[in-house]
Protein backbone atom coordinates (compact mmCIF):
# COMPACT_ATOMS: atom_id res chain seq x y z
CA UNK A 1 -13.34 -12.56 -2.08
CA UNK A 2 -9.85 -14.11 -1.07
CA UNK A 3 -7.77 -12.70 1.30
CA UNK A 4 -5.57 -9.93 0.56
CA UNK A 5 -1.66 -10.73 0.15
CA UNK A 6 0.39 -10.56 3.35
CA UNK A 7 0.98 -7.27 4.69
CA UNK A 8 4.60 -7.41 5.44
CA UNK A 9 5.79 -8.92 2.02
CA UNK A 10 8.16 -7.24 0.33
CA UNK A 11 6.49 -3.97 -1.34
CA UNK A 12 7.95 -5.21 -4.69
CA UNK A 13 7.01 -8.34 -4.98
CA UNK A 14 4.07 -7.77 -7.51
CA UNK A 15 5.42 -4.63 -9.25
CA UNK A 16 3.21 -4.14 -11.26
CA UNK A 17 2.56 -0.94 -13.47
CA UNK A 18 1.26 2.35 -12.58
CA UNK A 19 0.06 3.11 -15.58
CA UNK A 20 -1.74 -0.57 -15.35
CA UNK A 21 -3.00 0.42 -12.36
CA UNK A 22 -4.35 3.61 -13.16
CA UNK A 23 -5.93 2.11 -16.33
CA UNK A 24 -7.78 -0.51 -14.73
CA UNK A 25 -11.46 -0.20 -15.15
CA UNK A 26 -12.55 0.65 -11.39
CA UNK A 27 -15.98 1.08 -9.33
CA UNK A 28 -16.39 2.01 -6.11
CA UNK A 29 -19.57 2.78 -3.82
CA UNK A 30 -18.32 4.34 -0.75
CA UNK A 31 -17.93 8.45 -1.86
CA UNK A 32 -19.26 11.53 -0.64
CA UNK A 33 -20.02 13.90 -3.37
CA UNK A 34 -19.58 16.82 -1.05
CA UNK A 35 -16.05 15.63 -0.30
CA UNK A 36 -15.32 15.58 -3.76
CA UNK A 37 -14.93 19.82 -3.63
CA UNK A 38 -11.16 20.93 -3.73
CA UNK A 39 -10.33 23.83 -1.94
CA UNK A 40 -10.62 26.55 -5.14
CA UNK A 41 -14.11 25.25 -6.08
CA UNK A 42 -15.03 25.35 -2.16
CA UNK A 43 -14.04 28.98 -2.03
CA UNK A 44 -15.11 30.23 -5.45
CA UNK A 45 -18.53 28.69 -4.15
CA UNK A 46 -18.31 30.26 -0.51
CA UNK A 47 -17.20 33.79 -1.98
CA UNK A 48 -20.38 33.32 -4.61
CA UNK A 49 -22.84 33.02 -1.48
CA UNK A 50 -21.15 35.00 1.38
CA UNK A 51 -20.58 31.62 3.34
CA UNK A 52 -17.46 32.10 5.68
CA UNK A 53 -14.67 28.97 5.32
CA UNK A 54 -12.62 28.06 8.21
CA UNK A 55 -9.25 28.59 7.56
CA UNK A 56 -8.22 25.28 6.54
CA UNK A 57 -10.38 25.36 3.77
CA UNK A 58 -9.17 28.58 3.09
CA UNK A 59 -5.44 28.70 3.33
CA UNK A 60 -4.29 25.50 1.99
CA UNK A 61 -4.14 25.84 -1.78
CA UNK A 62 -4.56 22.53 -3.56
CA UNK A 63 -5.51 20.67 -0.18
CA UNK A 64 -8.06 21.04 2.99
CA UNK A 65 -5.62 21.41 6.16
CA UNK A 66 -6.95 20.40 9.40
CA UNK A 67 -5.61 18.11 12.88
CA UNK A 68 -7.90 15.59 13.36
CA UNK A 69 -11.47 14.31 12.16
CA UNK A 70 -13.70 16.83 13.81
CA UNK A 71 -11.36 19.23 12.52
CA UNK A 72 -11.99 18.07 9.30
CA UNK A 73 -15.60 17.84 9.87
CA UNK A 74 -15.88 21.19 10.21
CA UNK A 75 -14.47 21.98 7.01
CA UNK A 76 -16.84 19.32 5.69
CA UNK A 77 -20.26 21.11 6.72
CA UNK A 78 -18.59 24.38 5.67
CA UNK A 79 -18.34 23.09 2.17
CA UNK A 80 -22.06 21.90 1.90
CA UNK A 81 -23.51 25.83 3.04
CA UNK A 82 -20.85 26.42 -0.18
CA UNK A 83 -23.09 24.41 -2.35
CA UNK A 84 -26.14 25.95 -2.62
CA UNK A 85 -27.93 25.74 -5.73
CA UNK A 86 -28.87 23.07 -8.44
CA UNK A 87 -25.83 24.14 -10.44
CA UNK A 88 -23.72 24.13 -8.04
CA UNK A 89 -24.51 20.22 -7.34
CA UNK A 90 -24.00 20.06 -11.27
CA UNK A 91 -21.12 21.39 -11.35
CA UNK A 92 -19.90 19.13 -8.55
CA UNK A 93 -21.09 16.29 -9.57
CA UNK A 94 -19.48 16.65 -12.94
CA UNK A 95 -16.41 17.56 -11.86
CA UNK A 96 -15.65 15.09 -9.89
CA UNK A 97 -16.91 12.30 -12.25
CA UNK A 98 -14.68 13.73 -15.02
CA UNK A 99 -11.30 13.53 -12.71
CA UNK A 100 -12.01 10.23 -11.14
CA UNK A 101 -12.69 8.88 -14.88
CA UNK A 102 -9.47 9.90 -15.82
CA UNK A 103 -8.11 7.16 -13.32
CA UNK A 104 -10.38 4.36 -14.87
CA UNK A 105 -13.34 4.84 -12.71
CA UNK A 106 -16.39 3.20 -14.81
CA UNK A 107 -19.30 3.07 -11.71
CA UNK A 108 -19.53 5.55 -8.76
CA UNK A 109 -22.07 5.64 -5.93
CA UNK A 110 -21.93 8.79 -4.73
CA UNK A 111 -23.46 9.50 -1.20
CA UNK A 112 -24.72 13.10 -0.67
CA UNK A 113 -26.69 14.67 2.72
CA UNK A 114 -29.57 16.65 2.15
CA UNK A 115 -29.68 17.64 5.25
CA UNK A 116 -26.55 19.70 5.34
CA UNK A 117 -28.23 22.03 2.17
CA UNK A 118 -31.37 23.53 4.05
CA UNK A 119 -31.65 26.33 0.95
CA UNK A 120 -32.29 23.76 -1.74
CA UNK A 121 -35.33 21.45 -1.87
CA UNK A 122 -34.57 17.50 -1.99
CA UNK A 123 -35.51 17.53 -5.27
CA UNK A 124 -33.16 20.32 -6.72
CA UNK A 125 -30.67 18.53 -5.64
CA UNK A 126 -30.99 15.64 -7.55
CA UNK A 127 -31.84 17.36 -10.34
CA UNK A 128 -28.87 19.09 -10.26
CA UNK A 129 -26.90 15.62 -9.32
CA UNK A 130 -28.16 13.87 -12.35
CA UNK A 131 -27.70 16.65 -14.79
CA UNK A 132 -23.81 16.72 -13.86
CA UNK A 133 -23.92 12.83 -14.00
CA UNK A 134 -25.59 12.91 -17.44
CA UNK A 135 -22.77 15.44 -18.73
CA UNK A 136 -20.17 13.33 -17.17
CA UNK A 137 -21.77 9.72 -18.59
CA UNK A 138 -21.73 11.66 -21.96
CA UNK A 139 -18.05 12.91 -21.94
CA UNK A 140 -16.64 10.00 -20.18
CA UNK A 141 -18.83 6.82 -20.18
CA UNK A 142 -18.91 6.45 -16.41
CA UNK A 143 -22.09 5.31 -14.73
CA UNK A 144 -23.50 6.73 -11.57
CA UNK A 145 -26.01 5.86 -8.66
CA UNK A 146 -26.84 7.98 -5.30
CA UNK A 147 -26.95 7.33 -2.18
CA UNK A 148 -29.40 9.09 0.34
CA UNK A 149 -27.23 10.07 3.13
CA UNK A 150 -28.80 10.79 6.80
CA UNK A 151 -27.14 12.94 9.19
CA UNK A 152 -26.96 11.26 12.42
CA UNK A 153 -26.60 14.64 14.33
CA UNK A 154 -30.63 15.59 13.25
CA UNK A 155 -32.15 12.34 14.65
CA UNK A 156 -34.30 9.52 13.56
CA UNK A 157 -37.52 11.73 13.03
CA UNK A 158 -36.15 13.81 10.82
CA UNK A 159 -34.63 10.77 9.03
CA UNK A 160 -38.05 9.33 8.81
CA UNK A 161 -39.25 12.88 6.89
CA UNK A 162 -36.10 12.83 4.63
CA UNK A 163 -37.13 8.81 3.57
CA UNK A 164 -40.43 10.25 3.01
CA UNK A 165 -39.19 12.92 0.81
CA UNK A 166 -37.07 10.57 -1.28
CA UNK A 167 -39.86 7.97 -1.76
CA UNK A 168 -42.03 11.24 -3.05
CA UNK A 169 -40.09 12.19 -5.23
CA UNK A 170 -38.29 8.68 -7.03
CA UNK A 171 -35.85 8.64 -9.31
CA UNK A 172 -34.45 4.92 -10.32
CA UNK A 173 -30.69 6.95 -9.88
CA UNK A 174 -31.25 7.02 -6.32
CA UNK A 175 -30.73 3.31 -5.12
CA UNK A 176 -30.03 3.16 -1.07
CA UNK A 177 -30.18 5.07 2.15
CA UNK A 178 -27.06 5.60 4.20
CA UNK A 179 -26.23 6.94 7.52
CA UNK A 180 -23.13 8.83 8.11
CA UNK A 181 -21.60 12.24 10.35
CA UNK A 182 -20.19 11.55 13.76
CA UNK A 183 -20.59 7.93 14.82
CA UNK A 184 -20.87 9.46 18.29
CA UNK A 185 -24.22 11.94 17.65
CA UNK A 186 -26.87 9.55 17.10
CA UNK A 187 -26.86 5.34 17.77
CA UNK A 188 -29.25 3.22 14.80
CA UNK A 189 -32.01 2.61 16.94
CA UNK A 190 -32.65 6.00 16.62
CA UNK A 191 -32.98 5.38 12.88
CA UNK A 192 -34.90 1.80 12.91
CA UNK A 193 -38.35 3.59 11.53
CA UNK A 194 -36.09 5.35 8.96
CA UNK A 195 -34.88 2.14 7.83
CA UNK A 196 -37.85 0.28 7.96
CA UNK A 197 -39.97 2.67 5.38
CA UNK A 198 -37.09 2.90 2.94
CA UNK A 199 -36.81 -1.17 2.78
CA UNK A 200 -40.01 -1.66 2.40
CA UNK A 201 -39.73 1.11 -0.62
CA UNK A 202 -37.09 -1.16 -2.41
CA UNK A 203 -34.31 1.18 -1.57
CA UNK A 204 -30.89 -0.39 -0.63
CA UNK A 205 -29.60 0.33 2.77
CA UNK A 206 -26.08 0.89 4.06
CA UNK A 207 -24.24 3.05 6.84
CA UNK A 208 -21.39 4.46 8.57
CA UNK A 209 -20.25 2.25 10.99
CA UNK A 210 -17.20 1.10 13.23
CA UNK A 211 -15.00 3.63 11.45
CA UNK A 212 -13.80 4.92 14.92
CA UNK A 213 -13.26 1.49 16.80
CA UNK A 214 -17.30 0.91 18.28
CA UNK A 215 -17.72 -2.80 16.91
CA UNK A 216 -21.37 -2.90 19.02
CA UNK A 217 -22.41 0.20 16.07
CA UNK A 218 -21.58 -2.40 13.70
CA UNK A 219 -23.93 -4.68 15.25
CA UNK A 220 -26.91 -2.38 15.72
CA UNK A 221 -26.98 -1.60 12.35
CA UNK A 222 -27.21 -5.03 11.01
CA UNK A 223 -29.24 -6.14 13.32
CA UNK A 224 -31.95 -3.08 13.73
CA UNK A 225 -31.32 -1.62 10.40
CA UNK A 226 -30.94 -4.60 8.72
CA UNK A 227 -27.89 -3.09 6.34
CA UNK A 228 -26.92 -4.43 2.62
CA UNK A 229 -23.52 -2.95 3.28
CA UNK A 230 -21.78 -1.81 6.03
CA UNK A 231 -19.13 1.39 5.23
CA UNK A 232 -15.37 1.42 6.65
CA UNK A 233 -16.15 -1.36 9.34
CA UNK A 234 -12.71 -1.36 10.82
CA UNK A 235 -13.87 -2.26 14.13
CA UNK A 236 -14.93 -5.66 13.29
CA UNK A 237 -11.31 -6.01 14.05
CA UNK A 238 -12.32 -5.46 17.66
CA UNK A 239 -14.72 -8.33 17.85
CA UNK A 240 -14.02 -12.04 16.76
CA UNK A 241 -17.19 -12.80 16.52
CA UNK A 242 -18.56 -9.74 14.41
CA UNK A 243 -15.70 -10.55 12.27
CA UNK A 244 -16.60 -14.73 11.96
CA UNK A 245 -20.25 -13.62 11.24
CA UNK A 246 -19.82 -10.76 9.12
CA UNK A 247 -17.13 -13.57 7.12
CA UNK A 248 -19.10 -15.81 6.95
CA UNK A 249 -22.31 -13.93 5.85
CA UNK A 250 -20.16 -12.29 3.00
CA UNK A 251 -21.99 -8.96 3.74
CA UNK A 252 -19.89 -6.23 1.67
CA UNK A 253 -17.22 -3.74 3.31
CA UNK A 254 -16.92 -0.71 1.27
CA UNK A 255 -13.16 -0.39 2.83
CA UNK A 256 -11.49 2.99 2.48
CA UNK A 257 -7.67 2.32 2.18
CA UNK A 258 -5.87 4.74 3.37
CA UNK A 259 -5.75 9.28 3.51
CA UNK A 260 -3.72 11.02 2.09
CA UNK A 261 -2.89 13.31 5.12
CA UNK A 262 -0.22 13.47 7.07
CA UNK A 263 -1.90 14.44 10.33
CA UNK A 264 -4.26 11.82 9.89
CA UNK A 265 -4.02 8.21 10.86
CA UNK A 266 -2.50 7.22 7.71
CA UNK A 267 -0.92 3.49 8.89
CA UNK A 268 -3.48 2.72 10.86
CA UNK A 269 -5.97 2.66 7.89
CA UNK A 270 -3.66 0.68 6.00
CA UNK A 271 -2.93 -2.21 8.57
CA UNK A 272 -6.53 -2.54 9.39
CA UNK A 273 -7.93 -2.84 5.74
CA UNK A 274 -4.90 -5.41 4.67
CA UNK A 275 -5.94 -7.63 8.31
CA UNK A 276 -10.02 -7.29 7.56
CA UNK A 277 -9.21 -8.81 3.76
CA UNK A 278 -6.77 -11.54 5.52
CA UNK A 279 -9.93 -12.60 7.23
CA UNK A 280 -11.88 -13.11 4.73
CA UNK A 281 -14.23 -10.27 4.67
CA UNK A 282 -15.55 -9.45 1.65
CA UNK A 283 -13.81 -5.93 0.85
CA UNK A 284 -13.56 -3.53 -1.90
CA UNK A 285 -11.90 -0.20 -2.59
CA UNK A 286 -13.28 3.18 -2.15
CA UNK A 287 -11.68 6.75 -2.07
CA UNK A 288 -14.02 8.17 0.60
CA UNK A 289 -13.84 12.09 0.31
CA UNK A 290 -10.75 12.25 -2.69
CA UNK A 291 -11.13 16.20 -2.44
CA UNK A 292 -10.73 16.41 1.24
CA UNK A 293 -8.76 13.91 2.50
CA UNK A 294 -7.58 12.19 -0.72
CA UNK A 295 -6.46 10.54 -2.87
CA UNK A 296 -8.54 9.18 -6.07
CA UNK A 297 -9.53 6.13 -6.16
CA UNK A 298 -6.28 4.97 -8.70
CA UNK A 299 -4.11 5.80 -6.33
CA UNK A 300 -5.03 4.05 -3.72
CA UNK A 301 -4.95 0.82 -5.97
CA UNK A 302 -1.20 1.92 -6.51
CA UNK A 303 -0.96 2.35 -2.95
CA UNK A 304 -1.71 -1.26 -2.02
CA UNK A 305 -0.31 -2.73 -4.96
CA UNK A 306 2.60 -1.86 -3.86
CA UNK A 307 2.17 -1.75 -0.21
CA UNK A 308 0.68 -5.62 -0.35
CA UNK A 309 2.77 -6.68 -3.25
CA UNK A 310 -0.33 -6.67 -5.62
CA UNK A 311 -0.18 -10.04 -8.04
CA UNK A 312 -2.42 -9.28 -11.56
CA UNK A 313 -5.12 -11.51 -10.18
CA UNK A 314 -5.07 -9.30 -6.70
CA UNK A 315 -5.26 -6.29 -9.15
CA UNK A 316 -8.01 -7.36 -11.07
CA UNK A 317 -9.77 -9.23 -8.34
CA UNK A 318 -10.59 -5.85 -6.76
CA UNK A 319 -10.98 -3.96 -9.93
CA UNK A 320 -13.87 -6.05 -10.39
CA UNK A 321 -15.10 -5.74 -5.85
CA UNK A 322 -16.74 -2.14 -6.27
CA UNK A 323 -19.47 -4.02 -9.03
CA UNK A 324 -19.91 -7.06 -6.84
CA UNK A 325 -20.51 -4.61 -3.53
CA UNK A 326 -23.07 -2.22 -5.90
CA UNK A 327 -26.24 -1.20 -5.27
CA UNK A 328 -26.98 -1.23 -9.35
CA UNK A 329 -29.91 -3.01 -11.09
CA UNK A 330 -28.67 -6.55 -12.43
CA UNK A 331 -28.49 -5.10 -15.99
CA UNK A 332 -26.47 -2.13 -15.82
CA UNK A 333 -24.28 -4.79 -13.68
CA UNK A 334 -23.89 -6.95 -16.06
CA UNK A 335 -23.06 -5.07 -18.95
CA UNK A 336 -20.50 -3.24 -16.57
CA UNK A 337 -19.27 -6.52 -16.02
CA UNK A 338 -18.58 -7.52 -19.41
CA UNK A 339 -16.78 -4.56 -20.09
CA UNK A 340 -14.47 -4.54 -16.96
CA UNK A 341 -13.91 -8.24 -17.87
CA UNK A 342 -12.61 -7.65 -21.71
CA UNK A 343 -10.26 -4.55 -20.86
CA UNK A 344 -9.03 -6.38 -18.08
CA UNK A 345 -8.02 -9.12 -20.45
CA UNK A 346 -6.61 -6.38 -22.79
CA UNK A 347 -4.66 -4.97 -19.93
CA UNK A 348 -3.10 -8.26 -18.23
CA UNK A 349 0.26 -8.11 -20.76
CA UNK A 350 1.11 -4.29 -19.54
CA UNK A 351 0.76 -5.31 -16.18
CA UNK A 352 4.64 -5.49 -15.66
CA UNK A 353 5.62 -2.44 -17.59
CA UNK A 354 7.92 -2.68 -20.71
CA UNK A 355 10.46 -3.14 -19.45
CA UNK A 356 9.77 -5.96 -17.10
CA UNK A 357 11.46 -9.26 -17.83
């Protein structure tokens, strides 16, 4: 896709529409479902199954409060021992759906760990993921797909048992393998075998990698994991030629643009996303965990619209990134296509607002 506009224009110089914006028909592939809990559902779950909360979950009313990514990582695994039971993954799952929907979100992959829910069996989970999904589809008309996620911190063999587990139990919902946790617990050699069975399964395969400035990650995993998409990527930055190859290859970047936390690296996220898309990586949009460290996916579209001076065709150039980056059969992307392309046409004169001249 082209580059995105030039970071330091003017932040009117699209201005287009919130409300266009927010309507736009959206997907996005880079979410975690168990960063999807706000705070009250986290503690009504915690209080329903005696699991203790660190304070920031606890004490923050509508928002998470912690200082820095382990911090917030913390909070993280303390919200998956919260979720427990089949219906609480329905209940997740639907939630979520349901409030990113009402921001135009048509297509989600949503990544979830197994690992981090030892009292439920792989496939309770998904059960309970795809009965919240088929509630939310019904209500709402938004699609869904999951993403295996491994936890680095348990190690490639028992990544290789949890690929075993998901080829035993298939369900055409459940299109990739990912890798995710703390960059720093577990390189992907570790994970090759992993990797290796769930390719030659069909599955899709993506990962975690260069989100915290380690562009040789990036490398290992497309080079011993053999990745369809590589998540955040920021350290490509880092390397010029990482960033030629990865350019030229047209590999997808599910990009996350920016948190909405002050004690986070808010700027930083920003500068590098707008600088990977001015060279000519193939990005698109993705709100990460919206519960946890924010905001929906809508919003961040308003964010760099107006950040980046957003034109319509930027607009609906990465309204239409999430499908192109997708790990969805060629059918369900094509009729999603057709659909994003009409109400983007039916949009395009509200872009400005009414009162734009």
């Amino acid at each position: 896709m082209s580059a995105m506009p030039n970071p330091t224009a003017p932040a009117d110089r699209g201005g287009l529409s919130a409300d266009y914006l927010r309507a736009l028909p959206k997907a996005e592939v880079h979410c975690h479902l168990e960063g999807c809990v706000p705070p009250r559902t986290a503690v009504r779950l915690a209080e329903r199954h005696g699991v203790a909360l660190p304070a920031g979950a606890r004490d923050g009313g509508d928002r998470y409060r912690f200082r820095d990514f382990d911090e917030g990582l913390k909070i993280y695994l303390a919200v998956c021992r919260s979720m427990q039971t089949a219906e609480d993954f329905e209940a997740v799952t639907y939630e979520s759906l349901v409030t990113a929907a009402e921001g135009g979100l048509r297509y989600r992959e949503m990544a979830f760990n197994p690992q981090n829910h030892p009292e439920l069996t792989y496939d309770e989970m998904v059960g309970g993921i795809l009965a919240g999904a088929r509630a939310a589809r019904e209500e709402t008309g938004v699609i869904s797909r999951i993403v295996v996620a491994i936890n680095r911190q348990f190690g490639g063999e028992a990544a290789l048992n949890l690929v075993r587990e998901v080829l035993a139990h298939p369900h055409p919902e459940v299109v990739a393998i990912g890798l995710d946790g703390d960059e720093k617990a577990g390189r992907p050699a570790e994970f090759v075998a992993a990797y290796d069975l769930a390719r030659a399964a069909g599955l899709k395969l993506t990962a975690h990698a260069g989100e915290h400035g380690d562009p040789t990650e990036m490398v290992e995993c497309l080079d011993l994991l053999g990745v369809d998409r590589i998540d955040h990527g920021y350290a490509a930055l880092l390397d010029s030629a990482l960033l030629a190859r990865t350019a030229a290859s047209r590999i997808p970047y599910s990009a996350c643009w920016f948190i909405d936390y002050p004690e986070l690296e808010v700027e930083g996220r920003r500068r590098d996303v707008a600088a990977m898309a001015a060279a000519g990586l193939n990005l698109c949009l993705n709100s990460d965990d919206p519960a946890l460290i924010g905001p929906e996916l809508h919003e961040d579209f308003i964010d760099a619209a107006a950040q980046l001076g957003w034109t319509v065709a930027d607009a609906e150039q990465y309204a239409l990134a999430g499908l192109d980056a997708s790990f969805a059969d060629d059918t369900t992307v094509e009729h999603l296509r057709a659909e994003f392309t009409a109400e983007l046409e039916r949009l395009r004169p509200t872009a400005y607002g009414a009162n734009h001249q």
